[in-house]
Protein backbone atom coordinates (compact mmCIF):
# COMPACT_ATOMS: atom_id res chain seq x y z
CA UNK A 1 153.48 14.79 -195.17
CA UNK A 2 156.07 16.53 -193.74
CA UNK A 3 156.00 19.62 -191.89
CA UNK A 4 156.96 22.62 -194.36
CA UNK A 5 159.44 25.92 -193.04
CA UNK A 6 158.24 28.73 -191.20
CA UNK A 7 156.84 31.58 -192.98
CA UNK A 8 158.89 35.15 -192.27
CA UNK A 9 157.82 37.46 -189.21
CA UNK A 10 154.69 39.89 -189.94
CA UNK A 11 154.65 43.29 -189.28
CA UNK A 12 153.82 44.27 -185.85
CA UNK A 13 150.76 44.82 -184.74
CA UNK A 14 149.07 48.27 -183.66
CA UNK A 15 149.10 48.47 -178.93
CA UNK A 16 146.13 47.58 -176.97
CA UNK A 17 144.42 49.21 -174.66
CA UNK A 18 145.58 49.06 -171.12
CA UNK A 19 144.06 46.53 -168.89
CA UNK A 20 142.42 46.80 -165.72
CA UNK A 21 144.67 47.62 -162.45
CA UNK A 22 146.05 45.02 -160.97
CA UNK A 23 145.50 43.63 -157.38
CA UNK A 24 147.99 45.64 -154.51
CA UNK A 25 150.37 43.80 -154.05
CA UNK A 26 151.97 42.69 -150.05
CA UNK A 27 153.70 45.59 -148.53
CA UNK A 28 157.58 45.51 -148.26
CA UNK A 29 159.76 45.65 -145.73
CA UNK A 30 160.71 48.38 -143.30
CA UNK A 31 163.54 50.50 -144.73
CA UNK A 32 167.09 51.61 -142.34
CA UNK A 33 165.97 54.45 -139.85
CA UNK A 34 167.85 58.14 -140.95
CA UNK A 35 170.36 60.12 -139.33
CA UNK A 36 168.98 62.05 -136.07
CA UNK A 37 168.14 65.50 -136.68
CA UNK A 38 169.55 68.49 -134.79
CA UNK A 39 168.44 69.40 -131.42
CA UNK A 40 165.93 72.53 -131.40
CA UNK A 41 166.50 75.80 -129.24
CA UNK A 42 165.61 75.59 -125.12
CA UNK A 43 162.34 76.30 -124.25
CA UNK A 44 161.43 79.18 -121.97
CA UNK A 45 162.05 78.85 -117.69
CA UNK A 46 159.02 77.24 -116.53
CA UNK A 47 157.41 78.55 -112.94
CA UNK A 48 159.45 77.80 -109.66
CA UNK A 49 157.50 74.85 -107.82
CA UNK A 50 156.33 74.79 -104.80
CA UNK A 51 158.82 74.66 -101.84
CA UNK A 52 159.56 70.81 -100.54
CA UNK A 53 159.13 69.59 -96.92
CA UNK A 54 162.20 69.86 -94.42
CA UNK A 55 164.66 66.94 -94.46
CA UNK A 56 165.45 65.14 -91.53
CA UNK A 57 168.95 66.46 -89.49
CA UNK A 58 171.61 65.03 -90.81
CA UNK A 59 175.02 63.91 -88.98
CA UNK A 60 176.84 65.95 -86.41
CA UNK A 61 179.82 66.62 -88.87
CA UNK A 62 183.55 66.82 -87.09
CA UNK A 63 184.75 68.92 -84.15
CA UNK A 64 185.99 72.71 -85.33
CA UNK A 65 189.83 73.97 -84.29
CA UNK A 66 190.03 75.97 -81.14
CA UNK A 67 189.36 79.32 -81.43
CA UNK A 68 191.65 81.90 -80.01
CA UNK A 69 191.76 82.95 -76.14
CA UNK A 70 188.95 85.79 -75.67
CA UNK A 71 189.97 89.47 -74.26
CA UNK A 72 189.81 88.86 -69.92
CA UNK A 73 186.63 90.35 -68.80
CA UNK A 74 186.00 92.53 -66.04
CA UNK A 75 186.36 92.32 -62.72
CA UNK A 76 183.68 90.98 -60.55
CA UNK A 77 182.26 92.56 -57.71
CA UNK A 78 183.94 92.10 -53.85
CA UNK A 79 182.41 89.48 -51.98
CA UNK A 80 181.18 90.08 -48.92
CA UNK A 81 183.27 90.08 -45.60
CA UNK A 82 183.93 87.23 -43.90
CA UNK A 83 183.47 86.36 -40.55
CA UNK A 84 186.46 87.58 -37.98
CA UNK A 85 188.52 84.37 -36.78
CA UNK A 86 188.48 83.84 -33.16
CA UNK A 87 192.27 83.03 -33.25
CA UNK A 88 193.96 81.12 -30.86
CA UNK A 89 192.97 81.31 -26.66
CA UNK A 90 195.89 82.46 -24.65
CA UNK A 91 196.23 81.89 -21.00
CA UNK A 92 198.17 84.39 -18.98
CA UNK A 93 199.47 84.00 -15.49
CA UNK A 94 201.72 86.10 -13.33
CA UNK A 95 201.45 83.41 -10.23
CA UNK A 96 202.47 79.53 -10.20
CA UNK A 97 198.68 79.18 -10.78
CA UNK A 98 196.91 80.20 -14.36
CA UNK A 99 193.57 80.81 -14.07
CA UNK A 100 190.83 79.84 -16.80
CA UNK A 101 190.56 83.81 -17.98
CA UNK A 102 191.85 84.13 -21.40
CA UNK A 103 193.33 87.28 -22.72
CA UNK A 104 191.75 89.69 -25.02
CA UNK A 105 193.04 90.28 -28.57
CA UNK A 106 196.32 88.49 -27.93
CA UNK A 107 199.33 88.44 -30.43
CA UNK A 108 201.91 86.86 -31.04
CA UNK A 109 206.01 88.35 -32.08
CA UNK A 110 208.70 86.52 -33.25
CA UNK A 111 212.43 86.46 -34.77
CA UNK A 112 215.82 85.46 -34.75
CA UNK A 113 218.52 87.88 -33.93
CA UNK A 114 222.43 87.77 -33.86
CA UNK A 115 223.80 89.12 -30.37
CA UNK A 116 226.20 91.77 -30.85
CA UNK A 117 228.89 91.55 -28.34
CA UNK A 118 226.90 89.19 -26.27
CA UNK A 119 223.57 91.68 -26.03
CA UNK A 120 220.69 93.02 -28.60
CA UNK A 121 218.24 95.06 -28.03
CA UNK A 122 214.47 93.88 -30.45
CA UNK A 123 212.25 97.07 -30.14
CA UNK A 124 208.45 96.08 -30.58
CA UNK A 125 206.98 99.19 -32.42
CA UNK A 126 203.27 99.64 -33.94
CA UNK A 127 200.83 96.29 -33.16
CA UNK A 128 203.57 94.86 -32.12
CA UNK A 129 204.33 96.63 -29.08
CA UNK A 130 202.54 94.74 -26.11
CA UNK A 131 200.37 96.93 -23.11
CA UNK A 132 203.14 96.09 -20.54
CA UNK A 133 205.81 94.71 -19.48
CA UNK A 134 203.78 92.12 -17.63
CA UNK A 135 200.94 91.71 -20.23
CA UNK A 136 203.34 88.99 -22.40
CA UNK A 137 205.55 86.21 -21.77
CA UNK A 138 209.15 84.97 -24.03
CA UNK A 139 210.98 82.02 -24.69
CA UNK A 140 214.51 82.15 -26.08
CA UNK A 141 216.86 79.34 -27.90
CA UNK A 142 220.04 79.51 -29.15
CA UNK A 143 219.83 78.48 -33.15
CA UNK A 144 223.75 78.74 -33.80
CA UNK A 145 226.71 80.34 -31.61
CA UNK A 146 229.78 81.49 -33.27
CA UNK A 147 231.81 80.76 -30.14
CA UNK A 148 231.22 79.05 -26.46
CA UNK A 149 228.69 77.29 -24.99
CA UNK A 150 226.75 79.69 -23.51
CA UNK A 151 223.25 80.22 -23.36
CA UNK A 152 221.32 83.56 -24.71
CA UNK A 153 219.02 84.89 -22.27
CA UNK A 154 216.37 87.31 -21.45
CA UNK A 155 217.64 90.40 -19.51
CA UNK A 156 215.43 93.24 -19.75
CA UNK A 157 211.74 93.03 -21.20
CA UNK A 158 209.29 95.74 -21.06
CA UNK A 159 206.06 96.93 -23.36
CA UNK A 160 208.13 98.26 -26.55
CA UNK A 161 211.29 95.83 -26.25
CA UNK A 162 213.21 92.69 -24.64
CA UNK A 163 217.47 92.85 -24.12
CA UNK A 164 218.75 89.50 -25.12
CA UNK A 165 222.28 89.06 -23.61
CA UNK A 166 224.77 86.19 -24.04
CA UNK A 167 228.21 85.65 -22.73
CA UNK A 168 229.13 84.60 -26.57
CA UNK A 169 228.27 86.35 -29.83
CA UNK A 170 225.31 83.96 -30.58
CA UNK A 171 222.35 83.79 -33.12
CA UNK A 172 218.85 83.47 -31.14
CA UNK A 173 215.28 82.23 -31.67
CA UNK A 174 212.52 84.10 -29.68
CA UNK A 175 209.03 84.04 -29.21
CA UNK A 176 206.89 86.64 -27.30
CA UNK A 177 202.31 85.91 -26.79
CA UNK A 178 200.75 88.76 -24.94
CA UNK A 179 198.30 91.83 -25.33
């Protein structure tokens, strides 16, 4: 026949005993890494290592400013003397003919005078006085005359001095060579 209703719930019943453990079961995954942690106190110096090889030269680096100008040093010593000249060779005659004998330690005076009322006197004093009157010979020419046309000449020569005399007030070249 037909199924009848369901009875009402029963009390429940007293807990059994636990089982045995389970199998382990598959591991999961990885969790998020944490915040970093703060960084610890410096450790002590360690020992100074041993010294490296030299480096190659480097570059020539740029040219420095000029330095100042340094105090002048002292003098040197004196070189030694030269070697005496031998000057020009003067040939002295008192004849038409010269001969080939030169003279000794000759010299040479020269100037330019104004004649005062047509005369001068030029005194040769010191090395420049000559040995005689014949030991030297002049030559005279007119550089400017203030008046005239006439020409300055020799009058009077002797060791220590020669007279020029002109006509005119005239300014005069000489030239005396001699011992």
């Amino acid at each position: 026949g037909p199924q009848g209703p369901s009875g009402a719930t029963g009390a429940t019943g007293a807990t059994g005993g636990s089982g045995p453990q389970g199998p382990s079961g598959a591991a999961g995954a990885a969790g998020a890494s944490g915040p970093s942690g703060r960084s610890g106190p410096s450790g002590p110096s360690g020992p100074n290592g041993a010294t490296g090889s030299t480096g190659s030269t480097g570059p020539s680096g740029p040219t420095g400013l000029t330095g100042s100008t340094g105090a002048t040093g002292a003098s040197g010593p004196s070189g030694p003397s030269g070697t005496a000249g031998t000057g020009e060779t003067v040939y002295f005659g008192t004849t038409t003919t010269v001969s080939g004998t030169a003279i000794t330690t000759p010299h040479t005076v020269a100037g330019i005078v104004t004649t005062a009322n047509g005369t001068v006197t030029v005194t040769f004093s010191g090395s420049a006085a000559f040995t005689s009157a014949t030991s030297y010979a002049c030559t005279i020419t007119d550089a400017a005359q203030t008046t005239g046309s006439s020409q300055s000449a020799i009058t009077t020569q002797n060791a220590g001095s020669i007279v020029i005399t002109s006509s005119q007030a005239a300014t005069a070249r000489y030239i005396c060579i001699g011992r």
